[in-house]
C-alpha atoms as a PDB file:
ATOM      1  CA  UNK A   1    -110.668 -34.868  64.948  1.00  0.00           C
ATOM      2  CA  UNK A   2    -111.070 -32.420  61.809  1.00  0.00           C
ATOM      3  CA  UNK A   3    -112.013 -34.606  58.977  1.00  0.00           C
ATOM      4  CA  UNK A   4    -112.052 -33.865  55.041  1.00  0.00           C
ATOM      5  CA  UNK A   5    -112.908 -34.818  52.162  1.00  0.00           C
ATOM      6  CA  UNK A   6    -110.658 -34.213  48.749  1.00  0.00           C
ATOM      7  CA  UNK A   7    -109.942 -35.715  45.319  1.00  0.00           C
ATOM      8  CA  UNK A   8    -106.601 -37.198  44.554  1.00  0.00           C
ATOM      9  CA  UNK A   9    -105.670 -38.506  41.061  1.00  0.00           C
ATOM     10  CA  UNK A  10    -109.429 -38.121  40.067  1.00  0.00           C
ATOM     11  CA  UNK A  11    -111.010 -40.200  43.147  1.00  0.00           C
ATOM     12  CA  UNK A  12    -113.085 -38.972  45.893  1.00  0.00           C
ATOM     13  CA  UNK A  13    -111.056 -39.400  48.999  1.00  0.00           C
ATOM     14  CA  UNK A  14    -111.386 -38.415  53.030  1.00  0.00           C
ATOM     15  CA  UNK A  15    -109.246 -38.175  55.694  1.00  0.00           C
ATOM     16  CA  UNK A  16    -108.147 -36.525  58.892  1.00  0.00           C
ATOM     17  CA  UNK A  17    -105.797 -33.545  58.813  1.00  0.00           C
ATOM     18  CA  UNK A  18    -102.222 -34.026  60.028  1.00  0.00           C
ATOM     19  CA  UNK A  19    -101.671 -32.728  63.456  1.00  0.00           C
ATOM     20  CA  UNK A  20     -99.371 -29.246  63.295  1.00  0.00           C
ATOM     21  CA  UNK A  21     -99.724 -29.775  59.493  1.00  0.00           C
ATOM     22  CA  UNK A  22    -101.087 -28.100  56.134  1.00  0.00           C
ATOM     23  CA  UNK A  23    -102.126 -32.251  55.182  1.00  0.00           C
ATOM     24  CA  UNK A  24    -103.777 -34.601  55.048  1.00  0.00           C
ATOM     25  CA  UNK A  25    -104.097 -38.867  55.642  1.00  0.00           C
ATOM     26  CA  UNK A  26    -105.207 -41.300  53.347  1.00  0.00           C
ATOM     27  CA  UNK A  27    -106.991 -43.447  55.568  1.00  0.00           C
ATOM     28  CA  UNK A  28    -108.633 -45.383  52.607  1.00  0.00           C
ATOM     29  CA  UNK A  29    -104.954 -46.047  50.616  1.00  0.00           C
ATOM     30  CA  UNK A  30    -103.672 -46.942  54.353  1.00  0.00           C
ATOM     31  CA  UNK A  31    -106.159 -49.536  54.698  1.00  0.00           C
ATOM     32  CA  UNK A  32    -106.012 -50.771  51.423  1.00  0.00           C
ATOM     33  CA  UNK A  33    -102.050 -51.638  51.430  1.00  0.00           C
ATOM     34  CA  UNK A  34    -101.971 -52.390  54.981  1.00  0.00           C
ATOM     35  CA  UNK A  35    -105.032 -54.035  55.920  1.00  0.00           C
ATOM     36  CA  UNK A  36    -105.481 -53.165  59.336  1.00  0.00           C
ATOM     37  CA  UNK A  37    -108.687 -53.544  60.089  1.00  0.00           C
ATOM     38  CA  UNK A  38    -111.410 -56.138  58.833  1.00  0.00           C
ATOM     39  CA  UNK A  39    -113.334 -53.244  57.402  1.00  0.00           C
ATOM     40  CA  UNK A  40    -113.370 -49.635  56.497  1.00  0.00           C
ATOM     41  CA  UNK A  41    -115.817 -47.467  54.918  1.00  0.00           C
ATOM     42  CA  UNK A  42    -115.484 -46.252  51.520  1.00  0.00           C
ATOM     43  CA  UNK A  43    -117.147 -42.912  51.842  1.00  0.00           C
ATOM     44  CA  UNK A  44    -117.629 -40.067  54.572  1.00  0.00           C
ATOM     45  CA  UNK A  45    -121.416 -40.832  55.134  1.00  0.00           C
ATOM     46  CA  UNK A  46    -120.687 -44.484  55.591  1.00  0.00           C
ATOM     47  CA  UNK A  47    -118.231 -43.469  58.100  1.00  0.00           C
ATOM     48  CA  UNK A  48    -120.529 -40.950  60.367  1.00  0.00           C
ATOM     49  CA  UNK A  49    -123.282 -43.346  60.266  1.00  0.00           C
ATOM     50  CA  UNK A  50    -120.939 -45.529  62.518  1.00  0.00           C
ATOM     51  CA  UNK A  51    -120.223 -42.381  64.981  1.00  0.00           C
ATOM     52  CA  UNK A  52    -117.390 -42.753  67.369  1.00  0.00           C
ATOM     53  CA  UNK A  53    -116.290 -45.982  65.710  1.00  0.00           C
ATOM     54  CA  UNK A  54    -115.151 -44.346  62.813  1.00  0.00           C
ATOM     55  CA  UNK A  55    -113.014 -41.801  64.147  1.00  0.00           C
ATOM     56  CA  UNK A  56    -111.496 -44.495  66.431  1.00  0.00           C
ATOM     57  CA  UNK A  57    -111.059 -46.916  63.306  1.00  0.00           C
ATOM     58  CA  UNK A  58    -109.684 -43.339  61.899  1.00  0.00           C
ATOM     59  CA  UNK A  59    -107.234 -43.071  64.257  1.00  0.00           C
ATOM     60  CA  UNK A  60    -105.524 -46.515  64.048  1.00  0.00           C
ATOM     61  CA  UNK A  61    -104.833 -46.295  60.488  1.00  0.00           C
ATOM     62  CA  UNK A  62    -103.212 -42.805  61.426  1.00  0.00           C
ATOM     63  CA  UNK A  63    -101.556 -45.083  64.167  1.00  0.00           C
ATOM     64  CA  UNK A  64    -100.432 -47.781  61.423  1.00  0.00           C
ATOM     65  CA  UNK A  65     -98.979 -45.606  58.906  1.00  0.00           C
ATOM     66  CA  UNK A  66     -96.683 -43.221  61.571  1.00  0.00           C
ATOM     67  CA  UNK A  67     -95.168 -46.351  62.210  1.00  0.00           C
ATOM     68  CA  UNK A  68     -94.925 -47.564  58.968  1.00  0.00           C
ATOM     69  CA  UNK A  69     -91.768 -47.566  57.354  1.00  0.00           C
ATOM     70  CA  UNK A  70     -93.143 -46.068  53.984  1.00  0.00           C
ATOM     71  CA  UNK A  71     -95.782 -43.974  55.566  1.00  0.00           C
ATOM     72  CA  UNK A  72     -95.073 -41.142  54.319  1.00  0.00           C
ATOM     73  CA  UNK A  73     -96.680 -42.356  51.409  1.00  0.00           C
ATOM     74  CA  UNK A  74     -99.774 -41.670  52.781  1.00  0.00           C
ATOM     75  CA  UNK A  75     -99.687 -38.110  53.830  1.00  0.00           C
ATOM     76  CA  UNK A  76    -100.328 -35.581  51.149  1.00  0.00           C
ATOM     77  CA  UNK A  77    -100.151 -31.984  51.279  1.00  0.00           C
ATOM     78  CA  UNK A  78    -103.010 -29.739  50.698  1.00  0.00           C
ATOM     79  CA  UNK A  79    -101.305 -28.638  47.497  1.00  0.00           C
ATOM     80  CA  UNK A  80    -101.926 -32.122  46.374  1.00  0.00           C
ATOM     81  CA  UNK A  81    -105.470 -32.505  46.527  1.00  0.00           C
ATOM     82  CA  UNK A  82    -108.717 -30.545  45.279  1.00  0.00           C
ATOM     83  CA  UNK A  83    -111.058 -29.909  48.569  1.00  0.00           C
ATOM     84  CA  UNK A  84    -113.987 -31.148  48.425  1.00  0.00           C
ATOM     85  CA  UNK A  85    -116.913 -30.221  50.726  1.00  0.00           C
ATOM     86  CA  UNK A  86    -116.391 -32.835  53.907  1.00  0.00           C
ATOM     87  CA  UNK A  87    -120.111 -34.175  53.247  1.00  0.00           C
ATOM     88  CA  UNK A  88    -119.746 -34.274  49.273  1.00  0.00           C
ATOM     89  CA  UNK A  89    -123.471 -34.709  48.701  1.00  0.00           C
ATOM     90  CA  UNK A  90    -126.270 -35.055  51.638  1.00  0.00           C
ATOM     91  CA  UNK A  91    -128.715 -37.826  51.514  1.00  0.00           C
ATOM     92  CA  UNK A  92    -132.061 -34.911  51.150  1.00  0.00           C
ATOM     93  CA  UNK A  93    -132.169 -31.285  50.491  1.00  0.00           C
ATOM     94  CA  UNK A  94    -129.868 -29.521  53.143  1.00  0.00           C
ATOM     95  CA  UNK A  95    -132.025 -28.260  55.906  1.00  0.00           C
ATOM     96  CA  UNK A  96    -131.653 -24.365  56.738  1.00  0.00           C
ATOM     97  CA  UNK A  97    -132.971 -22.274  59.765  1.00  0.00           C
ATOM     98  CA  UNK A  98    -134.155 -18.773  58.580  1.00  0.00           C
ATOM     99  CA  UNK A  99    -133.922 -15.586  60.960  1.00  0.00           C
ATOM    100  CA  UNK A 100    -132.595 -17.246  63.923  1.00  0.00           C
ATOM    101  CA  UNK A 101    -130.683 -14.677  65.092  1.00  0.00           C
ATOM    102  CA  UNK A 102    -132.754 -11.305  66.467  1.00  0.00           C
ATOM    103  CA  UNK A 103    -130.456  -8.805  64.462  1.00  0.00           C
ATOM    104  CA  UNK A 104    -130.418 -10.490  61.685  1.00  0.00           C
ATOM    105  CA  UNK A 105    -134.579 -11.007  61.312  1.00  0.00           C
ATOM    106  CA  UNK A 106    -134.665  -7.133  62.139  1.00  0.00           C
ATOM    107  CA  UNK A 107    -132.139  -6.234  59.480  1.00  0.00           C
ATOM    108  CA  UNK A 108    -134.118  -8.316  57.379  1.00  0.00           C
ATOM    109  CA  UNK A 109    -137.368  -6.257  57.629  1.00  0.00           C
ATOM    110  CA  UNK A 110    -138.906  -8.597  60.364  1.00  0.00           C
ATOM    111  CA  UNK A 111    -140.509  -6.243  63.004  1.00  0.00           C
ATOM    112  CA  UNK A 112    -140.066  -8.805  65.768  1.00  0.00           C
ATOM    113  CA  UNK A 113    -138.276 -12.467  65.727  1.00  0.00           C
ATOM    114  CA  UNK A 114    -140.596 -15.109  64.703  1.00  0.00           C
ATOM    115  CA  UNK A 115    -142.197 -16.702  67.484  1.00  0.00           C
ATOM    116  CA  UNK A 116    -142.204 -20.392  65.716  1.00  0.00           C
ATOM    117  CA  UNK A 117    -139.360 -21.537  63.910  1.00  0.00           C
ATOM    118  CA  UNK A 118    -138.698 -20.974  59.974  1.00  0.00           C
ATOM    119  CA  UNK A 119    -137.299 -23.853  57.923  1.00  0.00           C
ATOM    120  CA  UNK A 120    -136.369 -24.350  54.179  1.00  0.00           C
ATOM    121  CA  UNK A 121    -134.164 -26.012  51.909  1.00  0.00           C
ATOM    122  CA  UNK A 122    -131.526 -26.143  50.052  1.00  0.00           C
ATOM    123  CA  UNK A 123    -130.711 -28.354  46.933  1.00  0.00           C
ATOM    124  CA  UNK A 124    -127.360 -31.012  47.776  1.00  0.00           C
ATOM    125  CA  UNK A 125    -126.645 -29.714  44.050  1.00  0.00           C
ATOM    126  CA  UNK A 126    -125.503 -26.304  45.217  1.00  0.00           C
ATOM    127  CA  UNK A 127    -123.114 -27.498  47.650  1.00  0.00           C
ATOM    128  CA  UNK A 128    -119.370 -26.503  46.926  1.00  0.00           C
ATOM    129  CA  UNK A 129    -116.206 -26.395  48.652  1.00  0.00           C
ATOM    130  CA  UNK A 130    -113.653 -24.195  50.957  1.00  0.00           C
ATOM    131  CA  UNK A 131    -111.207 -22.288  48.466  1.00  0.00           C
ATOM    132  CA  UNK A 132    -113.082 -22.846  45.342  1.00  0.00           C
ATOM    133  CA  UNK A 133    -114.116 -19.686  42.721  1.00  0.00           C
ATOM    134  CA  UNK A 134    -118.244 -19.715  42.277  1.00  0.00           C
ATOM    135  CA  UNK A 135    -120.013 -18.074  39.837  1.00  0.00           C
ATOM    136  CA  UNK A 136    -122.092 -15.027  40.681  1.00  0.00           C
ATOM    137  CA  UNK A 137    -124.449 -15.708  38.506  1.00  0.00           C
ATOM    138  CA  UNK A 138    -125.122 -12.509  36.999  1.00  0.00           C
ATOM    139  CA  UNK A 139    -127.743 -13.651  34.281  1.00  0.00           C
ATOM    140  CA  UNK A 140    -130.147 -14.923  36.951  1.00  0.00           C
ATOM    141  CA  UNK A 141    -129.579 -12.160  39.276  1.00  0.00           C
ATOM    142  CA  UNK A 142    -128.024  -8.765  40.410  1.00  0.00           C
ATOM    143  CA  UNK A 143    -128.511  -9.265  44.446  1.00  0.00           C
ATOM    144  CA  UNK A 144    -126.061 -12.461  45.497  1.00  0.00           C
ATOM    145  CA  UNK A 145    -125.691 -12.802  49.163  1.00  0.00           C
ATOM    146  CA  UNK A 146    -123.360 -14.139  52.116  1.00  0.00           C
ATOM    147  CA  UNK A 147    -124.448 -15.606  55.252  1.00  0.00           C
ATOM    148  CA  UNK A 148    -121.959 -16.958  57.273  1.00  0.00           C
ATOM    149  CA  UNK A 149    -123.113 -20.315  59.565  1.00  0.00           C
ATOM    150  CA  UNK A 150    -122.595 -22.812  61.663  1.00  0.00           C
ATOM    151  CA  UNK A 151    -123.576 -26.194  60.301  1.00  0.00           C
ATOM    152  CA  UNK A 152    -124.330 -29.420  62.355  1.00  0.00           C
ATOM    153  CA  UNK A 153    -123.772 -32.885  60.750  1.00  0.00           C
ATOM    154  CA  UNK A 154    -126.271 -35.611  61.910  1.00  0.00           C
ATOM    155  CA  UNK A 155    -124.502 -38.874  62.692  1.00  0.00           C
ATOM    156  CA  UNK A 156    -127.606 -41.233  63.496  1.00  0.00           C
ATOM    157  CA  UNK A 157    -131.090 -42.214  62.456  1.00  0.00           C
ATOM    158  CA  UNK A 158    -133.478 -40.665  64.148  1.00  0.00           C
ATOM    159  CA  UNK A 159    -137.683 -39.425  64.298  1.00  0.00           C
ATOM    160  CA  UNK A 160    -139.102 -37.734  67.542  1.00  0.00           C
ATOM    161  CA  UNK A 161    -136.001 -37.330  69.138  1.00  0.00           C
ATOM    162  CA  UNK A 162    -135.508 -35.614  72.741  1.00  0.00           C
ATOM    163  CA  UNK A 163    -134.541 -32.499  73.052  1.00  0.00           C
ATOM    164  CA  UNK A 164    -132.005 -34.039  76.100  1.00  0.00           C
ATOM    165  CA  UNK A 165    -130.870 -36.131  73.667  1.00  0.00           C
ATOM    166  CA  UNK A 166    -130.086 -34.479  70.425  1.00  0.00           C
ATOM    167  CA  UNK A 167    -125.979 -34.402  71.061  1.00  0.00           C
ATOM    168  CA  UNK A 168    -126.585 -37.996  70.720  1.00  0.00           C
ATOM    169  CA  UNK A 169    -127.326 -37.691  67.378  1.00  0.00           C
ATOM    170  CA  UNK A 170    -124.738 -35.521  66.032  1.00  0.00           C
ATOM    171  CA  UNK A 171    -121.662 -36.779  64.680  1.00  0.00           C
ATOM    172  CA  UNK A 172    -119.732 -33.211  64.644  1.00  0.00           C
ATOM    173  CA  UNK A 173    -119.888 -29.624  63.090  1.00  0.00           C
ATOM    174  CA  UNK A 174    -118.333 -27.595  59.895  1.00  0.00           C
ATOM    175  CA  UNK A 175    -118.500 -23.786  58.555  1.00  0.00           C
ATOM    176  CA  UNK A 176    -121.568 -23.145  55.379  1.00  0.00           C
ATOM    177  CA  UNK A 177    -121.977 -19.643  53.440  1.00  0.00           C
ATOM    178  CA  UNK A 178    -126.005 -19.883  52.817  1.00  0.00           C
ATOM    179  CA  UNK A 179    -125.703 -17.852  49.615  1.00  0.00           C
ATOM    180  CA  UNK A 180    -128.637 -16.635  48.679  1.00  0.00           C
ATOM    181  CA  UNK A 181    -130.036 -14.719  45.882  1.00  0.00           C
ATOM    182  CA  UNK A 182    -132.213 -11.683  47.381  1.00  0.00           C
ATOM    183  CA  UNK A 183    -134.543 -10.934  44.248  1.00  0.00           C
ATOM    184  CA  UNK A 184    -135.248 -14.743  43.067  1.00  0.00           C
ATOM    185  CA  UNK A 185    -136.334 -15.432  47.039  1.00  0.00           C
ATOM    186  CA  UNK A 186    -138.408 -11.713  46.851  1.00  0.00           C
ATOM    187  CA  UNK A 187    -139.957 -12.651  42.956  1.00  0.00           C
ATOM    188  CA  UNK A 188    -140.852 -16.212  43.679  1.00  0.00           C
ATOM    189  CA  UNK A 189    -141.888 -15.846  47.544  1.00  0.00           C
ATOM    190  CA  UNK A 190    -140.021 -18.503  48.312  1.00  0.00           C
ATOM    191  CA  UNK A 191    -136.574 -19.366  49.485  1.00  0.00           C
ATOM    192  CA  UNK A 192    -135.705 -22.761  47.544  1.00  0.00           C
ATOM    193  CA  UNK A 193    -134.581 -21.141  43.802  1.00  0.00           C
ATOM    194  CA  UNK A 194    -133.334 -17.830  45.531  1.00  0.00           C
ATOM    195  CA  UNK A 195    -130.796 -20.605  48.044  1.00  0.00           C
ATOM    196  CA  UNK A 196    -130.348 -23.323  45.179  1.00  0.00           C
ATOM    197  CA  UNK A 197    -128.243 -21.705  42.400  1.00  0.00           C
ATOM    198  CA  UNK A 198    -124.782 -23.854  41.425  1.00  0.00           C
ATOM    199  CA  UNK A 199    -122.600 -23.401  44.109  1.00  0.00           C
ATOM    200  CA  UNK A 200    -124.216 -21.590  47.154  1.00  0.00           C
ATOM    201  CA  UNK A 201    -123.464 -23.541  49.912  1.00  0.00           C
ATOM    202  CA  UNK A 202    -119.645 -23.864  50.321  1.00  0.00           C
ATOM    203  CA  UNK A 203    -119.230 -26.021  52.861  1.00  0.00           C
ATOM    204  CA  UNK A 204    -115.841 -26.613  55.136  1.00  0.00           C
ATOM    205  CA  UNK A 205    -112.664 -26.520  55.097  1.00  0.00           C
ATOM    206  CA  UNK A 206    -113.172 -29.500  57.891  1.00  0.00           C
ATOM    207  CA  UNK A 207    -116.066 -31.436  59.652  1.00  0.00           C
ATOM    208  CA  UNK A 208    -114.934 -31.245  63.298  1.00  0.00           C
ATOM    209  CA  UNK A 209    -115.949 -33.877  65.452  1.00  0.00           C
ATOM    210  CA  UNK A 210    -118.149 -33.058  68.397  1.00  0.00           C
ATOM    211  CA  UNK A 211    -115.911 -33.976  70.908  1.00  0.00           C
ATOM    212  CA  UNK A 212    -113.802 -31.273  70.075  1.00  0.00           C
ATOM    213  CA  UNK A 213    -116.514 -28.318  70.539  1.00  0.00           C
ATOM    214  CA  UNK A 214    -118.124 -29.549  73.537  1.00  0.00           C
ATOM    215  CA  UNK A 215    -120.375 -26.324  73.506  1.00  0.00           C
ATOM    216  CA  UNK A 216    -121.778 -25.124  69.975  1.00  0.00           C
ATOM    217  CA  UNK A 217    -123.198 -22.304  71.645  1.00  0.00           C
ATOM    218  CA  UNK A 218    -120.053 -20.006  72.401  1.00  0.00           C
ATOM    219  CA  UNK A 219    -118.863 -19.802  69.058  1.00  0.00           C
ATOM    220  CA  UNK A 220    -117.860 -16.288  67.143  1.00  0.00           C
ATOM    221  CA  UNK A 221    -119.087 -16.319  64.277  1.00  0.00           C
ATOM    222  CA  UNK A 222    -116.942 -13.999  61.895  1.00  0.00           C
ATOM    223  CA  UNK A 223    -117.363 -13.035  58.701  1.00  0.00           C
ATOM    224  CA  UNK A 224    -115.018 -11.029  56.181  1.00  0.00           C
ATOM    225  CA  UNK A 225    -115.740  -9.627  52.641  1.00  0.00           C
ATOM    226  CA  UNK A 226    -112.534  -8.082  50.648  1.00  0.00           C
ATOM    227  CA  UNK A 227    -111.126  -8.154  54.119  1.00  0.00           C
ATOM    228  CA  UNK A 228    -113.360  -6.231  56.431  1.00  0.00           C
ATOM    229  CA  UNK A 229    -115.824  -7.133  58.726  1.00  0.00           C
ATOM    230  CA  UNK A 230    -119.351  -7.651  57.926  1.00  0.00           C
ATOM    231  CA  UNK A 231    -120.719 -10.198  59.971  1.00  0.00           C
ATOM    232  CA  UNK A 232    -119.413 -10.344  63.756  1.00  0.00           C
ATOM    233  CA  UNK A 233    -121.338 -12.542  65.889  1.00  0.00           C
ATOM    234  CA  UNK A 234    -121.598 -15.440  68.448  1.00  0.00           C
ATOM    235  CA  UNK A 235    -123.778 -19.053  68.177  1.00  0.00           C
ATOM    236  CA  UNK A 236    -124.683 -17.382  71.873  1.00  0.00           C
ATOM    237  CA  UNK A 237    -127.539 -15.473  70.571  1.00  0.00           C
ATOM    238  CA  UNK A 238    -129.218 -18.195  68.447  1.00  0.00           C
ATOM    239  CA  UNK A 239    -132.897 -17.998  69.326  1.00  0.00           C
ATOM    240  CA  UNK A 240    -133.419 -21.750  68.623  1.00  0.00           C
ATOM    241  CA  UNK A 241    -130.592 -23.414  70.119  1.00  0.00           C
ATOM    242  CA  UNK A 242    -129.227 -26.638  67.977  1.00  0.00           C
ATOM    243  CA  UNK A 243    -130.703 -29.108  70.253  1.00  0.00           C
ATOM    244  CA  UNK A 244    -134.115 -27.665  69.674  1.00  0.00           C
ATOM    245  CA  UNK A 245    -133.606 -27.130  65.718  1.00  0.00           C
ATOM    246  CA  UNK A 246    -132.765 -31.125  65.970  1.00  0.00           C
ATOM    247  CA  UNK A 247    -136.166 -32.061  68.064  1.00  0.00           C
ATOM    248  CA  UNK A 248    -138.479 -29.453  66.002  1.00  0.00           C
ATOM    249  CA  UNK A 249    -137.126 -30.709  62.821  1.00  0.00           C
ATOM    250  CA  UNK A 250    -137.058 -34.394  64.029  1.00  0.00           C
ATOM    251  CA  UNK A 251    -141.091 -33.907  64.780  1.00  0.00           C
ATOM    252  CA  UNK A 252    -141.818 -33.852  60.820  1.00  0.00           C
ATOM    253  CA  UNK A 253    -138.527 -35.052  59.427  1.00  0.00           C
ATOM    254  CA  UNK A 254    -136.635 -38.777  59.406  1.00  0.00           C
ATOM    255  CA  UNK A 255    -133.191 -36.983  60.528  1.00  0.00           C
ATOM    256  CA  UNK A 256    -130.144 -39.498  58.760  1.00  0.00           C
ATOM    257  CA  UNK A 257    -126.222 -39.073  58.836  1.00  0.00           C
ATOM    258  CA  UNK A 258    -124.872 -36.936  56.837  1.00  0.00           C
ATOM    259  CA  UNK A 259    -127.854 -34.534  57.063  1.00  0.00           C
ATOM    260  CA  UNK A 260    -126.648 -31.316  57.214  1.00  0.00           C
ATOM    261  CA  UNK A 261    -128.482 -28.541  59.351  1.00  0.00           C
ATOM    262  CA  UNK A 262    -127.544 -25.156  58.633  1.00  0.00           C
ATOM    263  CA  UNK A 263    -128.209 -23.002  62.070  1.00  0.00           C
ATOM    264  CA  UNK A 264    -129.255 -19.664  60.719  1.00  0.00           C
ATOM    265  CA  UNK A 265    -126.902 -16.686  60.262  1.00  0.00           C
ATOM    266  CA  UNK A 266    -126.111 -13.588  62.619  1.00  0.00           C
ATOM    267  CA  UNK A 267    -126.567  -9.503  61.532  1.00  0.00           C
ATOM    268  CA  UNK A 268    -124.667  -7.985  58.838  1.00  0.00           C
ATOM    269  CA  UNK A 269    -125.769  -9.393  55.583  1.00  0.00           C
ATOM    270  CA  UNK A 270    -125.467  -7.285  52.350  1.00  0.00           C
ATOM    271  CA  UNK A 271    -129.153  -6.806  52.209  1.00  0.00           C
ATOM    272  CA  UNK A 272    -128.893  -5.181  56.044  1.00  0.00           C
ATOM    273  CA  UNK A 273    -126.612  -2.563  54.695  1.00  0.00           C
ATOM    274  CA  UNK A 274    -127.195   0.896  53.910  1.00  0.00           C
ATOM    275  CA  UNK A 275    -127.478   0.829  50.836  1.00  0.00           C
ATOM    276  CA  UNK A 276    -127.899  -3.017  50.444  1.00  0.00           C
ATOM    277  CA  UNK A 277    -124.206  -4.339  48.970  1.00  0.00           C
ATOM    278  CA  UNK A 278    -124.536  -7.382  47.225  1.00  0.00           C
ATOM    279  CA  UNK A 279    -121.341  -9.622  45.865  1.00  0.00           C
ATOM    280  CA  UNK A 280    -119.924  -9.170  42.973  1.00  0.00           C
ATOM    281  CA  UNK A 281    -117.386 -10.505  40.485  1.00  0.00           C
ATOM    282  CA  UNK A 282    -113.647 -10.477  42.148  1.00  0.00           C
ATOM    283  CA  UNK A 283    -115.026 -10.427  45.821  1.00  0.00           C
ATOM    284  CA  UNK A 284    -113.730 -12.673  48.500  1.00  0.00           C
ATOM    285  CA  UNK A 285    -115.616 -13.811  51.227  1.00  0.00           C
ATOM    286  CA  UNK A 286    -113.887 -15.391  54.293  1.00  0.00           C
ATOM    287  CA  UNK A 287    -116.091 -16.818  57.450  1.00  0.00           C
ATOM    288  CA  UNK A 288    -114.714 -18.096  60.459  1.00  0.00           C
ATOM    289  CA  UNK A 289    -115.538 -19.866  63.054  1.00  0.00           C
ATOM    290  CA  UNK A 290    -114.092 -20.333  66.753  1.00  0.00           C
ATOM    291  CA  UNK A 291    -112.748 -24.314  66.760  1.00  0.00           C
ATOM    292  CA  UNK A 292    -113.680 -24.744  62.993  1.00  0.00           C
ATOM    293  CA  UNK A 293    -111.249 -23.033  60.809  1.00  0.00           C
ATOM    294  CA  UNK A 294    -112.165 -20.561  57.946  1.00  0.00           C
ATOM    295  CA  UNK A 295    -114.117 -20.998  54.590  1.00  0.00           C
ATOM    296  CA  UNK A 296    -112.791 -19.103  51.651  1.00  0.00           C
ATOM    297  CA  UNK A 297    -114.024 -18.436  48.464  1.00  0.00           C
ATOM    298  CA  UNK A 298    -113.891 -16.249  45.337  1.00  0.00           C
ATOM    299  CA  UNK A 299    -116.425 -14.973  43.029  1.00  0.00           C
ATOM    300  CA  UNK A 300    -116.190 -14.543  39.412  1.00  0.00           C
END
């Protein structure tokens, strides 16, 4: 199922897109008028903290309103609503893998790939949506990046966990630009102000439940500035595969749903080029994934 979230007459919504359709269900209005089931939750991170349940719970409202005479009434057209990012706000800093692809830590100066995996964060404030305009921020700093990932949404509680049983604890995947800001990460030898500014993780356009990409790991990874190729790679060549990002982090870290875990990002970043070529105002970046969909934005 490819879930989103949106706003509609001012409220935060969420909903499954229509099958073969540029639209999407209001699950919550469908409950609400006809009660179908005992209970529903109100927001996304209610609903991945029940899993499996909630997509099935999902899919009889869907069921309900079809068959509904007025059910049309429930379907709106992306035209209607303002996208939101599917997880609207994590419950802790967004989690981030650094140089986790071999390229990409060369390109970035690295002589070799680091043995141990890298970890920062990112603050839930800079999290934005698919086809909004962010700002490039051009009094804080003249080197704004892309890096074009593939982000895992944890569905369930968990410390310690398995390696063999990570899967169990994701609830499904989406698409995340990790912009960054090259000179506040190189002045303040850190990553958290350089990956934090307003806006720099668009996240979407859908959170895709993981029974629909049964293998995160043979995924292209594709991303476009202005229309040409920059980034051009495949989840394949992660050093750290996802189930082992999930039991390193889970060592140290309470993992809870809606936690989002961006993966790390493949070779061709602005600073890799020669000369570096940072975003600017009027650019458009455009990264796809294989099974996700695309995440657009605009800079200004």
């Amino acid at each position: 199922m490819k879930l989103l979230s949106f706003k509609l007459n001012g409220q935060v919504k969420f909903g499954p897109k229509v099958k073969k359709e540029e639209a999407v269900w209001d699950v919550i209005e469908i409950q609400k008028q006809l009660n179908i089931l005992p209970s529903f939750p109100e927001t996304i991170i209610d609903g991945v903290a029940l899993g499996f349940d909630f997509v099935e719970q999902a899919r009889k409202l869907v069921d309900a309103a079809q068959k509904a005479e007025n059910g049309a009434q429930f379907k709106f057209a992306f035209s209607e609503i303002e996208w939101l990012s599917p997880i609207p706000r994590t419950p802790k800093n967004i989690l981030c893998v650094g140089k986790n692809y071999n390229e990409h830590a060369i390109e970035m100066g690295a002589e070799q790939a680091p043995e141990d995996i890298m970890i920062f964060t990112k603050s839930p404030t800079a999290i934005s949506a698919d086809e909004t305009t962010l700002p490039v921020h051009a009094d804080k700093t003249d080197a704004l990046d892309y890096e074009g990932e593939l982000a895992v949404v944890i569905g369930k509680r968990g410390k310690d966990i398995p390696k063999g049983m990570a899967f169990d604890y994701i609830f499904g995947y989406t698409i995340a630009n990790d912009i960054t800001s090259r000179d506040l990460q190189q002045k303040h030898k850190q990553f958290f102000l350089g990956k934090s500014l307003e806006g720099s993780c668009p996240m979407g356009p859908y959170l895709v439940t993981k029974d629909e990409i049964p293998d995160p790991h043979a995924l292209s990874i594709v991303t476009k500035v202005n229309g040409a190729v920059r980034q051009n790679g495949s989840t394949k060549d992660m050093m750290f595969s996802v189930a082992d990002i999930i039991a390193i982090l889970s060592k140290h870290v309470t993992l809870e749903p809606g936690d989002v875990i961006l993966t790390g990002t493949p070779a061709g970043v602005g600073k890799g080029m020669n000369p570096p070529t940072f975003l600017k105002a009027g650019d458009e970046v455009k990264i796809s994934i294989e099974g996700i969909g695309t995440l657009a934005n605009r800079f200004a």
